[in-house]
Each structure stands twice: as structure tokens, then as C-alpha cells.
Protein backbone atom coordinates (compact mmCIF):
# COMPACT_ATOMS: atom_id res chain seq x y z
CA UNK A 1 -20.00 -26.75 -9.70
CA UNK A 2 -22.83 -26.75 -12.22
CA UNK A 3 -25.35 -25.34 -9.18
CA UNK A 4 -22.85 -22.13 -8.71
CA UNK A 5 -22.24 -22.05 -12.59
CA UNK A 6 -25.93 -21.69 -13.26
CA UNK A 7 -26.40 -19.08 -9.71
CA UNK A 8 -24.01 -16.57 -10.92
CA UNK A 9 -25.35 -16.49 -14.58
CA UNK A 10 -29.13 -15.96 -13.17
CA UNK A 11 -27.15 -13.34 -10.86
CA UNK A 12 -25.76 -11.61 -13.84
CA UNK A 13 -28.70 -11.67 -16.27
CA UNK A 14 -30.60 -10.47 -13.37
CA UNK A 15 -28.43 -7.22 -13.24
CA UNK A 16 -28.13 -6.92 -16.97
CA UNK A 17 -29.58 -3.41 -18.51
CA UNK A 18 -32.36 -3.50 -20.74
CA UNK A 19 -29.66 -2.44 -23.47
CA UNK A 20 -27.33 -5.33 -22.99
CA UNK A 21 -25.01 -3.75 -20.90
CA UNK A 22 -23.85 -4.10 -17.05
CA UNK A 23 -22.98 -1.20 -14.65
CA UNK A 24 -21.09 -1.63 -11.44
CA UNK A 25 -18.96 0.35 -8.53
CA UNK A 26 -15.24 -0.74 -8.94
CA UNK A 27 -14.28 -1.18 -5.51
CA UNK A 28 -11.21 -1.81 -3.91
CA UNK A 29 -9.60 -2.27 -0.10
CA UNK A 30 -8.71 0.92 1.56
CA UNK A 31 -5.24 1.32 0.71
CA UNK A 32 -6.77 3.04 -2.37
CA UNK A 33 -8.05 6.21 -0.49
CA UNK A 34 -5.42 6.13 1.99
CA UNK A 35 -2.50 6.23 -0.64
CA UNK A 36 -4.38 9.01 -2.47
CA UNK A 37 -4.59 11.36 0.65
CA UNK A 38 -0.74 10.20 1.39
CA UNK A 39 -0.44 11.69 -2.52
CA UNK A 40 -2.34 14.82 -1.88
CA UNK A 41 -0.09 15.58 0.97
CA UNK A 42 3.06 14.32 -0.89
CA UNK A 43 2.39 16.93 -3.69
CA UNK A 44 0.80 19.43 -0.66
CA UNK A 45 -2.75 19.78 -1.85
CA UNK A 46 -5.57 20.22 0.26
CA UNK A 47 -7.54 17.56 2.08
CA UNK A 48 -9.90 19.22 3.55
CA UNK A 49 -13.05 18.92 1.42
CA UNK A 50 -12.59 14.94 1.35
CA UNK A 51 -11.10 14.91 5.03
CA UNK A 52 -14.23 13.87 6.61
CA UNK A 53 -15.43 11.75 4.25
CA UNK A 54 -12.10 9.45 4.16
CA UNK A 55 -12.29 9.34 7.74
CA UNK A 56 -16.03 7.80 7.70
CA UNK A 57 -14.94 5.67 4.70
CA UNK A 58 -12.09 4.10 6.27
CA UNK A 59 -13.44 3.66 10.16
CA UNK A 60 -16.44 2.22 8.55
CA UNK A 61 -14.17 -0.56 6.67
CA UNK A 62 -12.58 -0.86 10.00
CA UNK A 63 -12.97 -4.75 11.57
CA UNK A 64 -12.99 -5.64 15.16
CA UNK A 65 -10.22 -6.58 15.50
CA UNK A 66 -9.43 -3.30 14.53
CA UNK A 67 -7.35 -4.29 11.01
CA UNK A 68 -8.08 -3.62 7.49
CA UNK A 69 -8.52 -7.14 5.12
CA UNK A 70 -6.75 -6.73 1.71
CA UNK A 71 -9.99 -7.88 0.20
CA UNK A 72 -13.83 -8.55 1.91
CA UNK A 73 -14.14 -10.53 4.36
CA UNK A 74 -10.61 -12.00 4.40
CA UNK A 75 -7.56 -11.76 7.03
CA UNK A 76 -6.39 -8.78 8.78
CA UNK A 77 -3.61 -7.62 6.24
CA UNK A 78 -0.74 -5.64 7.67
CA UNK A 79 -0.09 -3.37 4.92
CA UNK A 80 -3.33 -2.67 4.55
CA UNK A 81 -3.77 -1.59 8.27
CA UNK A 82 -0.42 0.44 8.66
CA UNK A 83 -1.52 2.87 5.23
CA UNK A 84 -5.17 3.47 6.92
CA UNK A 85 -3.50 4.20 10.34
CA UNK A 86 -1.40 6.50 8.41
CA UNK A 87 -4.07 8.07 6.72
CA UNK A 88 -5.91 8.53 9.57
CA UNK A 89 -3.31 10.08 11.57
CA UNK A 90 -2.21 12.36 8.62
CA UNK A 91 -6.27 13.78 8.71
CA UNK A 92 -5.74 14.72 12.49
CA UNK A 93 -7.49 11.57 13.90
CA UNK A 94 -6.19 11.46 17.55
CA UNK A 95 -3.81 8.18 17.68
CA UNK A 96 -5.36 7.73 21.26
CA UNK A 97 -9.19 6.80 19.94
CA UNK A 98 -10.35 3.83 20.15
CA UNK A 99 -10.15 2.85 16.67
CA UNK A 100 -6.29 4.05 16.40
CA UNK A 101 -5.53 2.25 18.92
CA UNK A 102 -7.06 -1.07 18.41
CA UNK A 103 -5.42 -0.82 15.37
CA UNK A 104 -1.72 -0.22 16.35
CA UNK A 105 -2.40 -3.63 18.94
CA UNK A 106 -2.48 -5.27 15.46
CA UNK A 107 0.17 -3.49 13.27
CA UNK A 108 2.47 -4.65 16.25
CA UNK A 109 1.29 -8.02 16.77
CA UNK A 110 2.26 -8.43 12.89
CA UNK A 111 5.14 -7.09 13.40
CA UNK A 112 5.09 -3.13 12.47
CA UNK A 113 6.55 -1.36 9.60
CA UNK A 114 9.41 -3.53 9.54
CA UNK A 115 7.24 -6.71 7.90
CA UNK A 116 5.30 -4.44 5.42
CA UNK A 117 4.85 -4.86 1.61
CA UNK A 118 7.51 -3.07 -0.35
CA UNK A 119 4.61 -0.67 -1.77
CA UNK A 120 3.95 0.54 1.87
CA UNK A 121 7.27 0.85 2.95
CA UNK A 122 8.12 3.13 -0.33
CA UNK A 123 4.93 5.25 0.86
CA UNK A 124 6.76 5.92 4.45
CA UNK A 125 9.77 6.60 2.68
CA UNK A 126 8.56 9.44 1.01
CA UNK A 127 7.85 11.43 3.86
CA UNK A 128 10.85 10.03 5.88
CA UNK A 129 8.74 7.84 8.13
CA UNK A 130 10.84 5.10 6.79
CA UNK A 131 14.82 4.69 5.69
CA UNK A 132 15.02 4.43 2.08
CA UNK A 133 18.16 2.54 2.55
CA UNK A 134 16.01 -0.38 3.74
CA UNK A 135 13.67 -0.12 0.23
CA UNK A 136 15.31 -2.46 -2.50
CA UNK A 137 16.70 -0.26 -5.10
CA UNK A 138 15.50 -0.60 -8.81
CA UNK A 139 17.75 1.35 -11.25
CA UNK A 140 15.97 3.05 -13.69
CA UNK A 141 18.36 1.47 -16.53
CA UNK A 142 16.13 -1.07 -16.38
CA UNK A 143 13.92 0.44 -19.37
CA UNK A 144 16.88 -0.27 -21.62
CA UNK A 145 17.10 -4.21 -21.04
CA UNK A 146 16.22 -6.18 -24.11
CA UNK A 147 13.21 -8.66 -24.12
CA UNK A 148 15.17 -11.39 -24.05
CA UNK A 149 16.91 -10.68 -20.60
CA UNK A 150 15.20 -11.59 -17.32
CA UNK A 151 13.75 -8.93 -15.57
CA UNK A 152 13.27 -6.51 -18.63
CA UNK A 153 10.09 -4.10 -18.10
CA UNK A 154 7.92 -6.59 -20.76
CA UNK A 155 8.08 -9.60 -18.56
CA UNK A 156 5.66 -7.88 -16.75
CA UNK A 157 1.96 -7.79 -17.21
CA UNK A 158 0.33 -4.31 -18.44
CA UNK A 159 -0.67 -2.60 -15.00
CA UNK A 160 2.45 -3.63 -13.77
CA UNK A 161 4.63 -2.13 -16.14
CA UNK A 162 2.23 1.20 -15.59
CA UNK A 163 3.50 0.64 -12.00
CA UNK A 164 7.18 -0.04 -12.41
CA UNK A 165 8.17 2.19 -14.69
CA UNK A 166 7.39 5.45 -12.18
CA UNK A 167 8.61 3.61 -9.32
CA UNK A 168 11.60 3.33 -11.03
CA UNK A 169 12.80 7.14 -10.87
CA UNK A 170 11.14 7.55 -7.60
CA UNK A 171 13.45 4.65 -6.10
CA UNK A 172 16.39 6.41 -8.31
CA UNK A 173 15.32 10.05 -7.12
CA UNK A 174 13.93 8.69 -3.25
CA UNK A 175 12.15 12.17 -2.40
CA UNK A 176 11.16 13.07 0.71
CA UNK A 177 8.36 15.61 1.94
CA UNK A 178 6.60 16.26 5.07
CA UNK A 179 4.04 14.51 6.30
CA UNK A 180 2.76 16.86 9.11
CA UNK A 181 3.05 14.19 11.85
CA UNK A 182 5.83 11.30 12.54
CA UNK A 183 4.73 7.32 13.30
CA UNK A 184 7.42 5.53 15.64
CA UNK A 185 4.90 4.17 16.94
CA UNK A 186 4.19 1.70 14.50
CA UNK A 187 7.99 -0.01 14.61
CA UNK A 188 7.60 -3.05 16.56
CA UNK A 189 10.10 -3.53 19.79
CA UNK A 190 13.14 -5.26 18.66
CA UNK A 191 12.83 -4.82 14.78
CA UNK A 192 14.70 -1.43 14.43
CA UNK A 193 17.96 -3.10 12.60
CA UNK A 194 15.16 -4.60 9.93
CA UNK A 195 13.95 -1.21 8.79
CA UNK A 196 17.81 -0.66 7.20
CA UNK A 197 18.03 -4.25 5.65
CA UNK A 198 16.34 -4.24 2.51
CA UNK A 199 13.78 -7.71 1.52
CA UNK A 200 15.19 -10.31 -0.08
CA UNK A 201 18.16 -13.33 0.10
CA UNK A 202 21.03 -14.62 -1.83
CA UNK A 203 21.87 -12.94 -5.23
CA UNK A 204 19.20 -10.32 -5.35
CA UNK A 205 20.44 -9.26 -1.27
CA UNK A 206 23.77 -8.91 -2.94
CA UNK A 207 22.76 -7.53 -5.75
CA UNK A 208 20.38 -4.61 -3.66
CA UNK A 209 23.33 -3.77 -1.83
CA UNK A 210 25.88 -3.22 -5.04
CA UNK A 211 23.19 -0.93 -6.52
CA UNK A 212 23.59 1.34 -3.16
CA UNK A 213 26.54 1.64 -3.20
């Protein structure tokens, strides 16, 4: 421990600026660029200046075994993969390349759509690609529970309440637009009665399906 202690503060003061400062590129996995052309089309902006340079950016983050990793170097992450498919299909890349179609082999061997993050599935949603009905619902009331009670927006961290508070009238609201192209494809055989059935067990299942109704 005292070896990697001592190699990442050589590393650091070896990147320092004259003036005491660092610099650095924030970078993130590619659901960051894929969710912001899914936004440009959600709010129908033009993609075309950054069209061909999202399409480099993602292929390029692309692995072999044609998935996406949620962070370098680590698994292939199905949430991950399903948004750059999406993104990639929304720019007019032809779902029969290669790289398309290495990476529907693993958004089906995970499962599809139906074993996604919540996040991703609210991103179909929008542009009807996925049932809202099977997105847990989050009523917006929320914003009035006292910080005493469970689940009241402070119990969250910072970013997260930056998160949850929007989502909140978008679950309430559940817009949809269009996305210019439809992705079936992606629902693995046998998991259609999943996309309806929103996550979760016991109370909160229960609980989900009172706040439908």
C-alpha cells in the first residue's frame, strides 16, 4: 500500500501546474453522449453538426465483444450498450453493420430491454420504445415529505436530488416523442410480459402498482 501511496503522489505532482493547480478531461462512459443526442431528438434539435463525430466517439469506445463497459476496462454493461445502440441507430447507422450487430448478440445475451437500469428504460419510454407502465412510478408529492420520513428528497446525496427531482414530473407527466426509428429488436425472446411489470418486490411492487392506478 505504501508503494501505490507514494506512485500516485509522484503521478500527481508530476502533472501539477507551475501555479499549483491541476487540469484534467472529465470523462465519462458513453451513455453521456448517447443520452444527450436521445435529448436533442427528444426536444427535436438538430444533430447533424455532432452526428459524425458521436458516431466515431462511440464505435471507437466500442469493445470486441461488441458492448460498452460502464467504466474502463470493466464488464460489458447492458445499459450502457442498449443507449449507444440506440444512439447509433437514431444517427442513421445501419443496424445491419458489423458493429450494430455484434452489439445486439450482446444486448440479447443479457437479456434486452427488459433487464435494463431504470434510467435506460425511462429514456425508451420517452419516445415510446418502451411501456411506461413497466417504469416504477415516483409521485411528484414526494417534494413535500418532511426530513424525518423515509424516502424524503434530502435522504439523498446532492447530484441525486438534482436527478430526482426532474424525474419526478417526467414520471408524473410520462411524455412521449418520436424517435425517427423503432427498436424491437432489442426485446429478448420470451421477456415481452417483463417490459409491463415494473422492478421491484414486496411492499414497494405493491406500492408501484397503487400509484398507477
Amino acid at each position: 500500500m505504501d508503494s501505490a501511496l507514494e506512485q500516485a503522489v509522484q503521478w500527481l505532482l508530476e502533472r501539477q501546474d507551475a501555479r499549483g493547480w491541476w487540469c484534467g478531461e472529465l470523462e465519462t462512459n458513453v451513455t453521456m453522449t448517447a443520452e444527450h443526442i436521445l435529448l436533442l431528438r427528444f426536444l427535436g434539435l438538430s444533430v447533424e453538426s455532432i452526428r459524425e463525430g458521436v458516431i466515431r466517439h462511440i464505435l471507437n469506445t466500442q469493445r470486441e465483444d461488441g458492448s460498452w463497459a460502464l467504466y474502463f476496462a470493466g464488464p460489458a454493461d447492458l445499459s450502457t450498450t442498449i443507449e449507444a445502440y440506440v444512439a447509433l441507430k437514431t444517427l442513421g447507422l445501419d443496424p445491419q453493420s458489423h458493429p450494430m450487430r455484434r452489439a445486439r448478440h450482446v444486448i440479447l445475451q443479457q437479456g434486452g430491454v427488459a433487464r435494463a437500469r431504470v434510467f435506460t428504460k425511462i429514456w425508451l419510454a420517452l419516445f415510446g420504445q418502451y411501456p411506461w407502465s413497466g417504469v416504477p412510478s415516483m409521485p411528484p408529492e414526494l417534494v413535500y415529505l418532511p426530513k424525518n420520513a423515509p424516502l424524503n428528497l434530502y435522504d439523498f446525496g446532492c447530484w441525486a436530488r438534482g436527478t430526482i427531482a426532474p424525474l419526478l414530473i417526467v414520471l408524473s407527466q410520462r411524455p412521449v416523442r418520436a424517435l425517427g426509428c423503432s427498436v424491437p429488436e432489442l426485446v429478448a425472446p420470451g421477456t415481452d410480459h417483463l417490459l409491463t411489470r415494473a422492478p421491484g418486490s414486496g411492499a414497494f411492487w405493491w406500492a408501484d402498482k397503487l400509484l398507477k392506478l
